[in-house]
N, C-alpha and C. Protein backbone atom coordinates (compact mmCIF):
# COMPACT_ATOMS: atom_id res chain seq x y z
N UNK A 1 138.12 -70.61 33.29
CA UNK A 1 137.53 -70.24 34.56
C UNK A 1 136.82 -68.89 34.48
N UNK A 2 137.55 -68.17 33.46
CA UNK A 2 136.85 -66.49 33.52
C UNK A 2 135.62 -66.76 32.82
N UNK A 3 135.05 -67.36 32.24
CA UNK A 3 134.19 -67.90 31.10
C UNK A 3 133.10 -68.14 32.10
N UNK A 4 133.46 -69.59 33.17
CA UNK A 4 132.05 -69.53 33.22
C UNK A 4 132.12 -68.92 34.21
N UNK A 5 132.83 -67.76 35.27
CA UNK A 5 132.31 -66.74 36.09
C UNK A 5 131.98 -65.91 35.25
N UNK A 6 131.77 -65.33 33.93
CA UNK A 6 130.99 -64.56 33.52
C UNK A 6 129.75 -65.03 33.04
N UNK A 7 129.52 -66.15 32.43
CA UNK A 7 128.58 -67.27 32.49
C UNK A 7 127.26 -67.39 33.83
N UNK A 8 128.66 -67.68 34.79
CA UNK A 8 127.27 -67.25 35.95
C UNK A 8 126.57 -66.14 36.44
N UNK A 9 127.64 -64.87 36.05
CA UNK A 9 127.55 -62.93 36.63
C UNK A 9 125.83 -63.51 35.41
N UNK A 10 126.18 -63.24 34.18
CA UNK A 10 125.38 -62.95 33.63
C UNK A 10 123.89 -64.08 33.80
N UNK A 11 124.17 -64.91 34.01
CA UNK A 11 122.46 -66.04 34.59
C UNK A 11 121.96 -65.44 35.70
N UNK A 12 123.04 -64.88 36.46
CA UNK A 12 122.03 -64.24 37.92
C UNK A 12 121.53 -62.80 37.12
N UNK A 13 122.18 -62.44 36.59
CA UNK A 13 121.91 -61.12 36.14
C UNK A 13 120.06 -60.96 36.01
N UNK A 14 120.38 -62.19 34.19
CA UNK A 14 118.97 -62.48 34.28
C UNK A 14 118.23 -63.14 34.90
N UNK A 15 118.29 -63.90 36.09
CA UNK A 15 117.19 -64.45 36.97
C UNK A 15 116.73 -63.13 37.88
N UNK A 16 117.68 -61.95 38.06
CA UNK A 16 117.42 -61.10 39.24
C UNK A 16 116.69 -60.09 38.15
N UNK A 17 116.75 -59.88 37.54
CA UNK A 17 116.31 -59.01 36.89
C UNK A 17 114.90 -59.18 35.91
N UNK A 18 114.59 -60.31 35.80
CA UNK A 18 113.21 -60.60 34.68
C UNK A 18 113.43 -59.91 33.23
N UNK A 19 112.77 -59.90 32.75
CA UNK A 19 112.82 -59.46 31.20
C UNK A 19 111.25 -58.62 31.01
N UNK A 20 111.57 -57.25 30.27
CA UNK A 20 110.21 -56.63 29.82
C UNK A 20 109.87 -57.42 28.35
N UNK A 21 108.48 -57.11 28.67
CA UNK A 21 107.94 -57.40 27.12
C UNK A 21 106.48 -56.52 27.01
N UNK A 22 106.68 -56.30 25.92
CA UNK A 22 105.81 -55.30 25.12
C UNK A 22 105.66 -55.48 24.11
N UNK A 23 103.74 -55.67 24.23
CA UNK A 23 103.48 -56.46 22.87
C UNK A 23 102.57 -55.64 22.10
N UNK A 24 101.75 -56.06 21.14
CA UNK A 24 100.97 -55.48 20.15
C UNK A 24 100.03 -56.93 19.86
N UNK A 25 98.65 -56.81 20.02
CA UNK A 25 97.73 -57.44 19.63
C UNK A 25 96.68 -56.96 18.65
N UNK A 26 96.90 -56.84 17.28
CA UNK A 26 96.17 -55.87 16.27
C UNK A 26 94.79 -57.06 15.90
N UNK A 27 93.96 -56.21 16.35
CA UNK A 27 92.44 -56.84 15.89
C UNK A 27 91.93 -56.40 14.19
N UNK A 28 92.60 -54.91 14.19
CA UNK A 28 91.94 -54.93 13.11
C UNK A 28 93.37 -53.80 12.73
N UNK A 29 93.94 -53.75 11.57
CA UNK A 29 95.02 -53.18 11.47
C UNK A 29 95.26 -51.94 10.90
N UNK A 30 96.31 -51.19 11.40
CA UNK A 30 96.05 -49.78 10.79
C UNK A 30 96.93 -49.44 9.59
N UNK A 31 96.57 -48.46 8.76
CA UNK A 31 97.51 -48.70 7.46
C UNK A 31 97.58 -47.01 7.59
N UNK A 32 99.06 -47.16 8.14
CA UNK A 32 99.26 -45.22 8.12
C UNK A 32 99.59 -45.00 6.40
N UNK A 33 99.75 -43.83 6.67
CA UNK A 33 99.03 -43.17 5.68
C UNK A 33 99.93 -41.61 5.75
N UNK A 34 100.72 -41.24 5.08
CA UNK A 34 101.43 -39.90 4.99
C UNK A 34 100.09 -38.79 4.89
N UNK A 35 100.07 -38.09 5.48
CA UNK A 35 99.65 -36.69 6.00
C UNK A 35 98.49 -36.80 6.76
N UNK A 36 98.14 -38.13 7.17
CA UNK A 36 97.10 -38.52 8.39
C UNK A 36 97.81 -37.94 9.82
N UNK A 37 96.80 -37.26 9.95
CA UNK A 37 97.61 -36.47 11.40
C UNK A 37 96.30 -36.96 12.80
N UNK A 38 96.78 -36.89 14.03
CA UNK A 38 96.34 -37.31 15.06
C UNK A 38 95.76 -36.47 15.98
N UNK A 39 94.28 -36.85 16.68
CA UNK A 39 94.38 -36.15 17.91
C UNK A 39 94.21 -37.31 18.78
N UNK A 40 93.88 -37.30 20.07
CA UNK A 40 94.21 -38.16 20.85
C UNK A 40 93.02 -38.16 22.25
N UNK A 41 92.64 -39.12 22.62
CA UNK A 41 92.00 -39.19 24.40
C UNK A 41 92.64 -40.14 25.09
N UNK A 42 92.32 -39.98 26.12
CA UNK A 42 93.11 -41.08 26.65
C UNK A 42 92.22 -41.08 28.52
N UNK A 43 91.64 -42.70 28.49
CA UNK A 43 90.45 -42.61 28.90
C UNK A 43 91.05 -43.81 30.22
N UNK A 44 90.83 -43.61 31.49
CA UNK A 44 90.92 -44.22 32.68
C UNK A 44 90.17 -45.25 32.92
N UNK A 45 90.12 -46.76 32.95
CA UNK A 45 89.33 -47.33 32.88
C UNK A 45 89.97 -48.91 34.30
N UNK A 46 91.55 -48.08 34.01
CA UNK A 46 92.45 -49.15 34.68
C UNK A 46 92.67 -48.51 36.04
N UNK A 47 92.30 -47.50 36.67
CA UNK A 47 92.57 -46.89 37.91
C UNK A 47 93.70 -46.70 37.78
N UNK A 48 94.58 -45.85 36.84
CA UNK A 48 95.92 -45.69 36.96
C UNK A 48 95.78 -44.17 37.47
N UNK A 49 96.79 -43.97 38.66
CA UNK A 49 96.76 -42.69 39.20
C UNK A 49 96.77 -41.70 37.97
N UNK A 50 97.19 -40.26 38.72
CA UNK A 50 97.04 -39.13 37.66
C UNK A 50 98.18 -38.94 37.38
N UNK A 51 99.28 -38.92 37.83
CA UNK A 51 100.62 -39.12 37.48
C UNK A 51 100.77 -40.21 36.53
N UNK A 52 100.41 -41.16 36.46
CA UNK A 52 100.86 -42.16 35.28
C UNK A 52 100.02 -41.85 34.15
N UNK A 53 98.77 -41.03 34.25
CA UNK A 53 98.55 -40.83 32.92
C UNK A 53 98.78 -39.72 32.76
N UNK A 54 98.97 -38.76 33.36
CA UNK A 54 100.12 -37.36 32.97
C UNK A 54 101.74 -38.05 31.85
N UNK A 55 102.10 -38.91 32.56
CA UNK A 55 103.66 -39.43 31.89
C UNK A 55 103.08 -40.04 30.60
N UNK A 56 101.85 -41.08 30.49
CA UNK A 56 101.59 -41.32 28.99
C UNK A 56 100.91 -40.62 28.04
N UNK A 57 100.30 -39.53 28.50
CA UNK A 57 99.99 -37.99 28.03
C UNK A 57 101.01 -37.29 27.19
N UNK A 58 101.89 -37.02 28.18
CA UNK A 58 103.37 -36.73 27.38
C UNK A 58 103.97 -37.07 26.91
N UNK A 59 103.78 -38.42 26.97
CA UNK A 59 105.12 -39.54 25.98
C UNK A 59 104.38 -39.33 24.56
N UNK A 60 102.64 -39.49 24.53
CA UNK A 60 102.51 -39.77 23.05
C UNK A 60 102.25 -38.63 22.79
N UNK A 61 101.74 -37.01 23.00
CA UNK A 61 101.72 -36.03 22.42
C UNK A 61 103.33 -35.37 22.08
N UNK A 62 104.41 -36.24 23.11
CA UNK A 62 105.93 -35.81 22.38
C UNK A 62 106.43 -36.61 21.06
N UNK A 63 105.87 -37.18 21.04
CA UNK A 63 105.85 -38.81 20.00
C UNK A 63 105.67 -38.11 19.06
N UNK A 64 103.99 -38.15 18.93
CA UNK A 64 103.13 -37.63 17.37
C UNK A 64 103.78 -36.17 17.34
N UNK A 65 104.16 -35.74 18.26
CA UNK A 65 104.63 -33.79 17.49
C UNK A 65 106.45 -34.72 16.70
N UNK A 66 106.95 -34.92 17.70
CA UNK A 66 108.32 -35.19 16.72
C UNK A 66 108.43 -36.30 15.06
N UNK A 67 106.80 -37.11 15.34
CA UNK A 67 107.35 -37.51 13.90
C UNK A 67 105.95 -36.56 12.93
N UNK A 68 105.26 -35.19 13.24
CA UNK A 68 105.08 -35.08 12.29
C UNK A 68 103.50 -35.53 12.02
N UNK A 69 102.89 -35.99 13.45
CA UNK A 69 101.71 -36.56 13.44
C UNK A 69 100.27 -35.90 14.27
N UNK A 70 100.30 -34.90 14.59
CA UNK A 70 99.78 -33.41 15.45
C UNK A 70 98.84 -33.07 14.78
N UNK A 71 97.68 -32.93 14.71
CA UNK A 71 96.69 -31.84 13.93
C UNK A 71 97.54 -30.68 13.45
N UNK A 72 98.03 -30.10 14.58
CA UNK A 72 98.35 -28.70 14.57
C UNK A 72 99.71 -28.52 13.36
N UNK A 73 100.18 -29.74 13.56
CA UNK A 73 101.40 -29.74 12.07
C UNK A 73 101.02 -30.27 11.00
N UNK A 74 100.30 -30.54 10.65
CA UNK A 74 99.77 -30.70 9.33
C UNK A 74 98.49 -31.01 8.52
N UNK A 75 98.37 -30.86 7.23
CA UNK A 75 96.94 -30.55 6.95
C UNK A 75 95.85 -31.68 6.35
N UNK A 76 96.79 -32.96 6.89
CA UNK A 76 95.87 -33.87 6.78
C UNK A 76 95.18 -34.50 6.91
N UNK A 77 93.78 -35.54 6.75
CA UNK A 77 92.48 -36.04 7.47
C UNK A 77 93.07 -36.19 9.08
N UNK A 78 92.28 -35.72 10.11
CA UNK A 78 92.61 -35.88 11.18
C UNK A 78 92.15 -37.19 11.18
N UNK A 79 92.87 -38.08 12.25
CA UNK A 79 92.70 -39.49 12.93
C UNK A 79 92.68 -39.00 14.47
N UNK A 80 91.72 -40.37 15.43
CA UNK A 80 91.67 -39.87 16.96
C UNK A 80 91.79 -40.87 16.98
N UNK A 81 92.94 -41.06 17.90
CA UNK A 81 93.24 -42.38 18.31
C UNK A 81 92.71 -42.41 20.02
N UNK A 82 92.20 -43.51 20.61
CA UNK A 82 91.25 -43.35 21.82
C UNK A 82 92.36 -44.38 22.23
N UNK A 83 92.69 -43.81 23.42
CA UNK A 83 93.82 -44.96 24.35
C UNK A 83 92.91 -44.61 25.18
N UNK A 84 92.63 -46.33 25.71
CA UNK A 84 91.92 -46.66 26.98
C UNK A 84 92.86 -47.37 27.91
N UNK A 85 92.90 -46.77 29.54
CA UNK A 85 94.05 -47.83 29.91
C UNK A 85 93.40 -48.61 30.47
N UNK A 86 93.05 -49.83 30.40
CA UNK A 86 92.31 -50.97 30.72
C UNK A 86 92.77 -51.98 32.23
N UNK A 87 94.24 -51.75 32.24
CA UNK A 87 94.98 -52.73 33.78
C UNK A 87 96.26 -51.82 33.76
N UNK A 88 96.13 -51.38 35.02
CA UNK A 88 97.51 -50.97 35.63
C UNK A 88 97.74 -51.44 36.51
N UNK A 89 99.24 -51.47 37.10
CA UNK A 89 99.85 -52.26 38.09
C UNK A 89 101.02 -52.22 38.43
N UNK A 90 101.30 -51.52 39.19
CA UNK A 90 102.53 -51.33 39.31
C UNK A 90 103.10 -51.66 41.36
N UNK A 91 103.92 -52.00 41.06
CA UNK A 91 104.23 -52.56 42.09
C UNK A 91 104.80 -52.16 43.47
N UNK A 92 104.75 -51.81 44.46
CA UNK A 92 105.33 -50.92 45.13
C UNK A 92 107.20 -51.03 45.70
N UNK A 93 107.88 -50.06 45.86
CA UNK A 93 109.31 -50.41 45.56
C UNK A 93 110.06 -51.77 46.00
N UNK A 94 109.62 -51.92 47.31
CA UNK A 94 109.51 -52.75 48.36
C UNK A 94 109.50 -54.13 47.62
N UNK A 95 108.38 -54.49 47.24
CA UNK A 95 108.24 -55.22 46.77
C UNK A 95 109.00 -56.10 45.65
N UNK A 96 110.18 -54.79 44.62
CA UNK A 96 110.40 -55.38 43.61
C UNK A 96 111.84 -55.78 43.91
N UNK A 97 111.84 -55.93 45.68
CA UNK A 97 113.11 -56.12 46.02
C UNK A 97 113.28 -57.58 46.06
N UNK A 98 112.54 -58.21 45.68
CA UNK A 98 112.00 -59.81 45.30
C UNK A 98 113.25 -60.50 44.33
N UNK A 99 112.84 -61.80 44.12
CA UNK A 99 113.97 -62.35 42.86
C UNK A 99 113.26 -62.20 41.62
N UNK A 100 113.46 -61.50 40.57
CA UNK A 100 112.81 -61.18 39.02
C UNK A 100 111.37 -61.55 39.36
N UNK A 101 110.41 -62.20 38.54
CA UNK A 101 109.19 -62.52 38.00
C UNK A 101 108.56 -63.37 39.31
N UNK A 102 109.34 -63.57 40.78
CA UNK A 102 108.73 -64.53 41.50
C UNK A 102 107.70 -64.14 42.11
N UNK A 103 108.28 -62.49 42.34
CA UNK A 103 107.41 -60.98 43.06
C UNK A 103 106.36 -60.57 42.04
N UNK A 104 105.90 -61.38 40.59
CA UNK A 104 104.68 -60.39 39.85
C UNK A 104 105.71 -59.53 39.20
N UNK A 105 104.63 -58.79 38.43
CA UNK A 105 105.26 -57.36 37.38
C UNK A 105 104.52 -56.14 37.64
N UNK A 106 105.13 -55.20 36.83
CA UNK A 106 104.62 -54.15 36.76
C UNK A 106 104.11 -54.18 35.72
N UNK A 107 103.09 -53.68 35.11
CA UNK A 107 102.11 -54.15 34.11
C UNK A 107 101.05 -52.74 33.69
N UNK A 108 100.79 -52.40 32.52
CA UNK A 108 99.95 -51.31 31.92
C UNK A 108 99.57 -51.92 30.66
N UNK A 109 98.43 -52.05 30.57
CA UNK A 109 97.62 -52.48 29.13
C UNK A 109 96.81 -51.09 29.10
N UNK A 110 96.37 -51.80 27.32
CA UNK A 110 95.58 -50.31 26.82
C UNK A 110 95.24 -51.05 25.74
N UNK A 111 93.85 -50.41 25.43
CA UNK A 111 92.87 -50.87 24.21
C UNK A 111 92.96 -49.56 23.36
N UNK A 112 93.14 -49.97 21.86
CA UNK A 112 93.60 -48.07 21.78
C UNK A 112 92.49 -48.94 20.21
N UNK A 113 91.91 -47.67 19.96
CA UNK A 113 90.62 -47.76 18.76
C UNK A 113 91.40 -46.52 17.97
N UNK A 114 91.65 -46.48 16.56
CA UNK A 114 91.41 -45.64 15.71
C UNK A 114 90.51 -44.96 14.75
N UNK A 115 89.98 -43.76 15.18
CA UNK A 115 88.98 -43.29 14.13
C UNK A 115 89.04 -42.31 13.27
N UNK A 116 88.63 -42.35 12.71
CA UNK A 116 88.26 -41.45 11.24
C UNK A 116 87.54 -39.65 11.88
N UNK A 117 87.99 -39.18 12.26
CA UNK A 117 87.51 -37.95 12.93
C UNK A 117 86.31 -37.26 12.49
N UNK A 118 86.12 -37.25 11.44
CA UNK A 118 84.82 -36.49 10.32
C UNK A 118 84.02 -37.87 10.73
N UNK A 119 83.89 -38.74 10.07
CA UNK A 119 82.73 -40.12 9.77
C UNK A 119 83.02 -40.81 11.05
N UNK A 120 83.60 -40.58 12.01
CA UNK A 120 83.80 -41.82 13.40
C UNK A 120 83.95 -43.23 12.81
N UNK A 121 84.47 -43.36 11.64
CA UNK A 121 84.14 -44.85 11.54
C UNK A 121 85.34 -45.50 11.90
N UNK A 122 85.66 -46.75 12.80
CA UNK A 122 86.88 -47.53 12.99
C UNK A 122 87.90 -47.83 12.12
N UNK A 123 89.44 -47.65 12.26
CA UNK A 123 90.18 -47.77 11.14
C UNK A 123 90.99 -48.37 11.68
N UNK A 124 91.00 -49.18 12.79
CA UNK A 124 92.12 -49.95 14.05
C UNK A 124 91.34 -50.11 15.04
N UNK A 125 92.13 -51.42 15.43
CA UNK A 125 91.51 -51.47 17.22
C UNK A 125 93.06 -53.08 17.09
N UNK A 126 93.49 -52.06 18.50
CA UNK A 126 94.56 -52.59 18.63
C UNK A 126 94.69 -52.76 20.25
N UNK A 127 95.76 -53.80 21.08
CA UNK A 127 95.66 -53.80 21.82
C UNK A 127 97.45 -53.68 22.37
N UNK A 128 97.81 -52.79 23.78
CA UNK A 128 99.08 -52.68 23.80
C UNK A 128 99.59 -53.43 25.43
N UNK A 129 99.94 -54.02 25.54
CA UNK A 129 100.51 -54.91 27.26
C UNK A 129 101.40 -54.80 27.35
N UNK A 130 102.27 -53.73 28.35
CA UNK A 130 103.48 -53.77 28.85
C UNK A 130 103.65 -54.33 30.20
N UNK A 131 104.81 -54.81 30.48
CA UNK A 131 105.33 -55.94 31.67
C UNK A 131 106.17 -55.70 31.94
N UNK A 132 106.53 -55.73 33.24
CA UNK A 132 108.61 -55.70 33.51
C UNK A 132 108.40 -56.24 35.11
N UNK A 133 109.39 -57.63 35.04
CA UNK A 133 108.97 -58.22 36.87
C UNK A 133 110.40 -57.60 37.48
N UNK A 134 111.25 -56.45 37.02
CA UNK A 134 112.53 -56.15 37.44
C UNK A 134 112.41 -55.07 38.48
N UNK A 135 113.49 -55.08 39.24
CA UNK A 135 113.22 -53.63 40.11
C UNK A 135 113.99 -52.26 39.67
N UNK A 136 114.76 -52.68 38.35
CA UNK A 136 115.82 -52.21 37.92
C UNK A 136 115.06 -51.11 36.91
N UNK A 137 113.39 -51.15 36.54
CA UNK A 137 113.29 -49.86 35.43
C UNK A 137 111.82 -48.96 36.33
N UNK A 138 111.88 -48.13 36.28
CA UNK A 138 111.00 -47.60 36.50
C UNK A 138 109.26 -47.58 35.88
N UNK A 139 108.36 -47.27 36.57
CA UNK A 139 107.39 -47.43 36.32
C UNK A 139 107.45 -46.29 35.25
N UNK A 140 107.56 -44.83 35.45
CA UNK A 140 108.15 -43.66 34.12
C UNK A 140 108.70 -44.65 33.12
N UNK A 141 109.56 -45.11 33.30
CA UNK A 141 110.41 -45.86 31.81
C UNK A 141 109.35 -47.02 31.12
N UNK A 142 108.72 -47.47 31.85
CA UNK A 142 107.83 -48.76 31.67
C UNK A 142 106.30 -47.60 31.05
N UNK A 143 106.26 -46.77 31.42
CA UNK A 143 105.18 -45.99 30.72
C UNK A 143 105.45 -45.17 29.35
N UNK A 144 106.66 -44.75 29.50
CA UNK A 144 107.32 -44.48 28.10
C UNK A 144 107.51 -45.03 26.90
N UNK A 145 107.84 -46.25 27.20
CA UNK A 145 108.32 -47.40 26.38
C UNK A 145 106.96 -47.80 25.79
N UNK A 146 106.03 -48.26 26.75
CA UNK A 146 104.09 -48.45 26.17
C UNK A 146 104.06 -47.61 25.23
N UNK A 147 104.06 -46.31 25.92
CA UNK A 147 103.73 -45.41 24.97
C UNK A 147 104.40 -45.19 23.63
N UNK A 148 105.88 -45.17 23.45
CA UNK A 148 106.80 -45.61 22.34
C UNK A 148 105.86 -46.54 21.10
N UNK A 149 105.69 -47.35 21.89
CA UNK A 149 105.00 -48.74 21.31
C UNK A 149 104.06 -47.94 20.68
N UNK A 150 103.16 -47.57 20.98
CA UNK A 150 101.42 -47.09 20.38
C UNK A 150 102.06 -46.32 19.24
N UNK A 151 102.64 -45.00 19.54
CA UNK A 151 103.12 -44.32 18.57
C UNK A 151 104.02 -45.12 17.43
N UNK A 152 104.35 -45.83 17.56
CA UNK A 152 105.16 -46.33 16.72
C UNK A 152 104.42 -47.12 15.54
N UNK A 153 103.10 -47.81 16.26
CA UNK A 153 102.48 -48.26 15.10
C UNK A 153 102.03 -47.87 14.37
N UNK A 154 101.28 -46.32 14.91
CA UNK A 154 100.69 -45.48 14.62
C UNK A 154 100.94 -44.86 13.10
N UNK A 155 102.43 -44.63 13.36
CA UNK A 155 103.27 -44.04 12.23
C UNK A 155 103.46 -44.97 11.19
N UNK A 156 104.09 -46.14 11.67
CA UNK A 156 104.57 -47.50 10.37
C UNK A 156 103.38 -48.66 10.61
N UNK A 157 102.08 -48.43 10.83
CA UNK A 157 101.29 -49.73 10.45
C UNK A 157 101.82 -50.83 10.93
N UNK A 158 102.88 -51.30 11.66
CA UNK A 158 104.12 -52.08 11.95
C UNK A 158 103.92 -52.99 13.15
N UNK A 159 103.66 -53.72 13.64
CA UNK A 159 103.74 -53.91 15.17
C UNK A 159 105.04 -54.01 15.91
């Protein structure tokens, strides 16, 4: 009996809650590279207020300084990685008082191009879509996590 009342706690859990996903769509792939260091733009294209791109501002310039990926820390070919945010969407609180995914998501895509800083020539073009139909994470956490994502490939070529 305790079995399937935890059986059921946990099915509502996930019906009330939806599931994030965060993906990586690599068009053309990047092959990091030890002492390739980064600068960065990050270009409005999705109408995301100034607060949400203040929070992905900070997520990836805290990113690239802690692993090591900064112009300013080291002395290797600079790379500019161009994050474009292409769809934002986020949902208003109200709203995510809904059952999981029935209410829509909260949603931030980004087209992010890598270049060669000296020659501009393309060395990536990648694409990043974050989602969450829950009321349970924040739009901050849901911008963090994107951002996680970018940096992460950044460093390990990896998706």
């Amino acid at each position: 009996m305790k079995l399937v009342s935890l059986a059921g706690v946990l099915l509502c859990c996930v019906l009330l809650t939806g599931c994030a996903e965060i993906t990586l769509n690599v068009h053309e792939p990047y092959q990091a590279e030890p002492g390739h260091n980064f600068t960065y733009n990050i270009i409005n294209n999705g109408k995301a207020p100034l607060e949400a791109l203040n929070i992905l501002r900070v997520r990836v310039i805290d990113q690239l300084d802690a692993a090591g990926l900064t112009t300013q820390g080291g002395s290797g070919a600079p790379r500019i990685a161009e994050i474009v945010v292409t769809k934002y969407q986020m949902r208003p609180g109200w709203e995510k008082l809904g059952v999981g995914s029935v209410d829509g998501s909260d949603r931030i895509s980004t087209s992010i191009i890598v270049k060669d800083a000296i020659s501009q020539a393309v060395l990536s073009r990648f694409e990043a879509e974050s989602k969450y139909s829950s009321s349970l994470i924040s739009p901050r956490s849901l911008i963090q996590k994107h951002a996680d994502k970018i940096v992460n490939y950044l460093k390990t070529g990896k998706p």
